[in-house]
Protein backbone atom coordinates (compact mmCIF):
# COMPACT_ATOMS: atom_id res chain seq x y z
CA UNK A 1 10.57 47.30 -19.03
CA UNK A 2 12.58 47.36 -22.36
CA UNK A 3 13.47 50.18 -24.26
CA UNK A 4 11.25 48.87 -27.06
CA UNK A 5 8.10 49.38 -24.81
CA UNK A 6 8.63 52.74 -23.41
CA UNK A 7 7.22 54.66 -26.40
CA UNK A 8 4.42 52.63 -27.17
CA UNK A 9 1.45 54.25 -26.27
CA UNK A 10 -1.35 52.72 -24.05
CA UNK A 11 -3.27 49.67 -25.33
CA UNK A 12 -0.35 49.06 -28.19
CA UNK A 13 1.39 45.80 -26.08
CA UNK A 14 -1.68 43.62 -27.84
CA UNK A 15 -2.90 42.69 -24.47
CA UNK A 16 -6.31 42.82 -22.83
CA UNK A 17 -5.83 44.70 -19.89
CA UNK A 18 -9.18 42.68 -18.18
CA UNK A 19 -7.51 39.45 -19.35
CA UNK A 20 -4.48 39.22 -20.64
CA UNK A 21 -5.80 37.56 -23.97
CA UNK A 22 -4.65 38.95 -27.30
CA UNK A 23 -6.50 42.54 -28.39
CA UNK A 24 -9.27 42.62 -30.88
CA UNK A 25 -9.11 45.41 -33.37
CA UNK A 26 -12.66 46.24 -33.12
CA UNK A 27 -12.74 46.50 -29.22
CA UNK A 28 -9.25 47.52 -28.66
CA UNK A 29 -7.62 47.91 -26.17
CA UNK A 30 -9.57 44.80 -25.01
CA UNK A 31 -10.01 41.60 -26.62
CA UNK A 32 -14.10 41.56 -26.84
CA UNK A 33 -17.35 43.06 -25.54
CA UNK A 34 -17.49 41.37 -22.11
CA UNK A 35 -14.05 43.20 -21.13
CA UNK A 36 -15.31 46.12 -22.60
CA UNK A 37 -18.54 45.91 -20.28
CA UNK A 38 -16.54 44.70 -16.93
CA UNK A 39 -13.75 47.66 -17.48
CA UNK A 40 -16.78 50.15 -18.31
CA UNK A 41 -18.55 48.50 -15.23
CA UNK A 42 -15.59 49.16 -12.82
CA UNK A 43 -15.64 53.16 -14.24
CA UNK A 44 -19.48 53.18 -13.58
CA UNK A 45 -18.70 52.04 -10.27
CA UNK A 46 -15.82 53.67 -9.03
CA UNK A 47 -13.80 50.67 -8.40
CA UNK A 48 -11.16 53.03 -10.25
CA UNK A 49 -11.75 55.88 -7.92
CA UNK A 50 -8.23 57.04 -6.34
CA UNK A 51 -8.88 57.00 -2.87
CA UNK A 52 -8.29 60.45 -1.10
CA UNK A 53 -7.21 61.03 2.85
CA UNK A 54 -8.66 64.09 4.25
CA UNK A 55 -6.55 65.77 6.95
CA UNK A 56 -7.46 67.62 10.02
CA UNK A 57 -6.18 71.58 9.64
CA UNK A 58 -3.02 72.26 12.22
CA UNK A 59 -4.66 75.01 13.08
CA UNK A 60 -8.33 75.23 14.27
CA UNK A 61 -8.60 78.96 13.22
CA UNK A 62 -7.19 78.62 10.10
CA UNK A 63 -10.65 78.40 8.17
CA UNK A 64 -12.35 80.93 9.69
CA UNK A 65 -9.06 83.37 8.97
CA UNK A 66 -9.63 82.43 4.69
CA UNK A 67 -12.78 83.66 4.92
């Protein structure tokens, strides 16, 4: 990454971040309504969910010693 891009903020390369294709003023940061829909889609979803690990406590007694 270039100096030039590390202040831009998000959505100002002019990319589509679905596509790749040029942005569209009145859907930016996307370039139409379809990659408007599919990104909205993938929130509705959760295909953007972070995924989360659980662990196991070290100690069995540990909960019942919080309470």
């Amino acid at each position: 990454m270039n100096a030039a891009n590390e202040n831009k903020p998000l959505g100002a390369t002019g990319k589509c971040p679905i596509c790749g294709k040029p942005t569209e003023a009145q859907y930016r940061p996307f370039c139409s309504r379809r990659c408007a829909d599919v990104d909205l889609n993938r929130w509705l979803t959760g295909s953007y969910a972070i995924p989360v690990v659980e662990s196991e406590p070290d100690d069995p007694d540990e909960d019942r010693r919080e309470t």
